[in-house]
C-alpha atoms as a PDB file:
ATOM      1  CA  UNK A   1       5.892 -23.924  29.290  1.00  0.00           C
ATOM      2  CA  UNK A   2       2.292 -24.247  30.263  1.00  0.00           C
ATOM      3  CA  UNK A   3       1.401 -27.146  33.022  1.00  0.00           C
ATOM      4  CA  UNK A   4      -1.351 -29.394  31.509  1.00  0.00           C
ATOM      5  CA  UNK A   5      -3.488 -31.642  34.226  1.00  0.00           C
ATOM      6  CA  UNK A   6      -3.653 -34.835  33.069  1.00  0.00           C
ATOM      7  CA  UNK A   7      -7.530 -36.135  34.022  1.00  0.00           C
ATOM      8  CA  UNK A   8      -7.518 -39.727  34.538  1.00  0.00           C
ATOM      9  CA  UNK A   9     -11.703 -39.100  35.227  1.00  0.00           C
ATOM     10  CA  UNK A  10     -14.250 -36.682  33.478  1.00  0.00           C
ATOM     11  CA  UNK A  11     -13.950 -33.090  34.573  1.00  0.00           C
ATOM     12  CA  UNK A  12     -16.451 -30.370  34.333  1.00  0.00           C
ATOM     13  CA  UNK A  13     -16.068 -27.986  31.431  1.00  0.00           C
ATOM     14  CA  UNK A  14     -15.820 -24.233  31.338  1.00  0.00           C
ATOM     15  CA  UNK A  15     -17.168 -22.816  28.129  1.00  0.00           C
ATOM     16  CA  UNK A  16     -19.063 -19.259  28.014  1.00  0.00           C
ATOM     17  CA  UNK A  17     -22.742 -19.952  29.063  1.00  0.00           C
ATOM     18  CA  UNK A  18     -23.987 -19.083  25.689  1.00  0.00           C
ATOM     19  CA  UNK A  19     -22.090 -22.111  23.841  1.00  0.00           C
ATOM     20  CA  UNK A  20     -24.001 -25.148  23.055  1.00  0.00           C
ATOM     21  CA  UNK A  21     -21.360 -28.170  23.146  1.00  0.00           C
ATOM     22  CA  UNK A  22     -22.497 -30.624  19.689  1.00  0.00           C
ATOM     23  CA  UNK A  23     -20.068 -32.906  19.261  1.00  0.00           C
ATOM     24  CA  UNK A  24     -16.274 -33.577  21.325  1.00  0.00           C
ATOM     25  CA  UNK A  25     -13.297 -35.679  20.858  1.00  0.00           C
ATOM     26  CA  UNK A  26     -10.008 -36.488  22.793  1.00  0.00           C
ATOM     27  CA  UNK A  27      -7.116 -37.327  21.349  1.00  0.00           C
ATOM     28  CA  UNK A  28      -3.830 -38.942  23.536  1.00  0.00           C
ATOM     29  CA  UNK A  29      -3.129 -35.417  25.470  1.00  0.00           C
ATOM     30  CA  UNK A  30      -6.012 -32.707  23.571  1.00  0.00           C
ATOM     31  CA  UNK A  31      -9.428 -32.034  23.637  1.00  0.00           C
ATOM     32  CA  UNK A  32     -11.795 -30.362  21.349  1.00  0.00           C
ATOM     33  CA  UNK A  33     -15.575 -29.372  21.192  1.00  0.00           C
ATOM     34  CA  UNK A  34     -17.670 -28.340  18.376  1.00  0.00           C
ATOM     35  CA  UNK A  35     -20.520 -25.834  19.109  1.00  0.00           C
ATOM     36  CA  UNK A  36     -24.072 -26.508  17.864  1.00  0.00           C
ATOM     37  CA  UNK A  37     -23.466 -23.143  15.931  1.00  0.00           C
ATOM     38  CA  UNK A  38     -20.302 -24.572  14.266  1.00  0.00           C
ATOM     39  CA  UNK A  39     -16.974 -23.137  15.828  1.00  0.00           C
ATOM     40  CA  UNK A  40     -14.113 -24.890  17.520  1.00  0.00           C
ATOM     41  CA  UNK A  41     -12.982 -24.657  20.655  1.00  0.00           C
ATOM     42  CA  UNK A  42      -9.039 -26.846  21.700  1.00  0.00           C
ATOM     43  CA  UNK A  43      -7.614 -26.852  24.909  1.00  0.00           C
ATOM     44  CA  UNK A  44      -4.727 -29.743  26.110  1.00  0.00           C
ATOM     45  CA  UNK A  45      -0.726 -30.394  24.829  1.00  0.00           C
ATOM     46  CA  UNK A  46      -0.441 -28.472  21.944  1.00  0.00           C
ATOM     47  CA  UNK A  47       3.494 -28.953  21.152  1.00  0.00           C
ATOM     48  CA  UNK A  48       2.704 -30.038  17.654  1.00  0.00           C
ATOM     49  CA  UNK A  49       0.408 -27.296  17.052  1.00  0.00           C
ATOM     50  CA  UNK A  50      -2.797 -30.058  17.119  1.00  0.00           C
ATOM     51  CA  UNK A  51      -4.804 -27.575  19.386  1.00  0.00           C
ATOM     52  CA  UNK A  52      -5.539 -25.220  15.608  1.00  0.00           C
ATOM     53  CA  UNK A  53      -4.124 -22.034  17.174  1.00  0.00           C
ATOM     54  CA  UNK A  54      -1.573 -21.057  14.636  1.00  0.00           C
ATOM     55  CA  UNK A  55       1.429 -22.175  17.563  1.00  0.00           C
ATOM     56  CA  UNK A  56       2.819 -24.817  19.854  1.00  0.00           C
ATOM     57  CA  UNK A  57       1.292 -23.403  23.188  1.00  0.00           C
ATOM     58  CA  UNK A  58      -0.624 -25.778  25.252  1.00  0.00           C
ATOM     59  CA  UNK A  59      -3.699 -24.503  27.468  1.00  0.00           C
ATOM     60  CA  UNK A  60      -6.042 -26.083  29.969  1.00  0.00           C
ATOM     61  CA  UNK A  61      -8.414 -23.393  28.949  1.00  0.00           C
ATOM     62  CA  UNK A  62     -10.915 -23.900  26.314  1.00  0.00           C
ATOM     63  CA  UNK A  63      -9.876 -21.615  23.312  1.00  0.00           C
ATOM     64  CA  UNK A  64     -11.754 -20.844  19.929  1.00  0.00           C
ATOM     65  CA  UNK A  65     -10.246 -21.462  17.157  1.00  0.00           C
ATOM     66  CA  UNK A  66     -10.255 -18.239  15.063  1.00  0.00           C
ATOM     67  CA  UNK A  67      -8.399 -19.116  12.100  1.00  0.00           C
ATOM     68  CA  UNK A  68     -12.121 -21.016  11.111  1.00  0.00           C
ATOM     69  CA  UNK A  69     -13.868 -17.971  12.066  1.00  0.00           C
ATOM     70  CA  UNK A  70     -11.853 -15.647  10.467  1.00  0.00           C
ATOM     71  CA  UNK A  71     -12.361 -18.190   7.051  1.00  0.00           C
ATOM     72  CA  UNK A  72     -16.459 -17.957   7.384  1.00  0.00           C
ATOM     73  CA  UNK A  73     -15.955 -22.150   7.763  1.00  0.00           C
ATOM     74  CA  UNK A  74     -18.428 -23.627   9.933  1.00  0.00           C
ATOM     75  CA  UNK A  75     -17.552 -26.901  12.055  1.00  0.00           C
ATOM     76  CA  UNK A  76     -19.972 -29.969  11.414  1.00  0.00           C
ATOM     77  CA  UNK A  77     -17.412 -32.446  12.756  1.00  0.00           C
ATOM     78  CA  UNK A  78     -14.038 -33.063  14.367  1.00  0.00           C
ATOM     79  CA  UNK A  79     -12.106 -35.731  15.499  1.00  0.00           C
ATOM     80  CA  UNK A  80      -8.583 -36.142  17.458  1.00  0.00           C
ATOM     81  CA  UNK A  81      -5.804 -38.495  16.998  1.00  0.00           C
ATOM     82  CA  UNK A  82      -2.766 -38.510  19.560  1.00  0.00           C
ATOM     83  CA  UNK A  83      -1.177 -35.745  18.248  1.00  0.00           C
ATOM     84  CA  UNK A  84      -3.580 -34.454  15.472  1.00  0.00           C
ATOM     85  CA  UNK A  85      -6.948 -33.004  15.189  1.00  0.00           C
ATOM     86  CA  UNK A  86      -9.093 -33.000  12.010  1.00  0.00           C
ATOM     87  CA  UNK A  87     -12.278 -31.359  11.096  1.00  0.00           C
ATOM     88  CA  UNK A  88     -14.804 -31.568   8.439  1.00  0.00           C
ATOM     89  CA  UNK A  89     -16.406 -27.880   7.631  1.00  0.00           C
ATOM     90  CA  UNK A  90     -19.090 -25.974   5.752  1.00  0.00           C
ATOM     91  CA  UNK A  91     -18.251 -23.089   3.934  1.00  0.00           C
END
């Protein structure tokens, strides 16, 4: 099982350079970031498969998720409960 840090304080991000960060919520133990060009990116606790990778692995690295991609959705919005993420896309 992956060790995820627990940040009681705001902590820099690492997302490729090119990314443009438009919107971001945090649920109880997850993260996620929408891109001004409309894909999602998850990292945190991901035991009930709330990160939107297709399994229950939790990372402390930001991840896309490709499922979306792979669709043709675009992102507009997203938002995180404690153990669930929801988004709102664009076909």
């Amino acid at each position: 099982a992956a060790f995820i840090s627990i940040q009681a304080f705001p902590a820099l991000l690492d997302l490729p350079q090119d990314l443009e960060v438009g919107a971001v919520s945090c649920g109880s133990r997850h993260t996620a970031v929408v891109t001004r060009g409309g894909e999602l990116y998850t990292w945190g606790w991901g035991k009930y498969g709330q990160l939107g990778h297709g399994n229950n692995i939790s990372s402390d690295q930001a991840c896309r998720v490709e499922h979306l991609v792979a669709k043709g959705l675009r992102v507009e919005e997203v938002v995180c409960g404690p153990w669930t993420t929801y988004v709102r896309v664009l076909e």
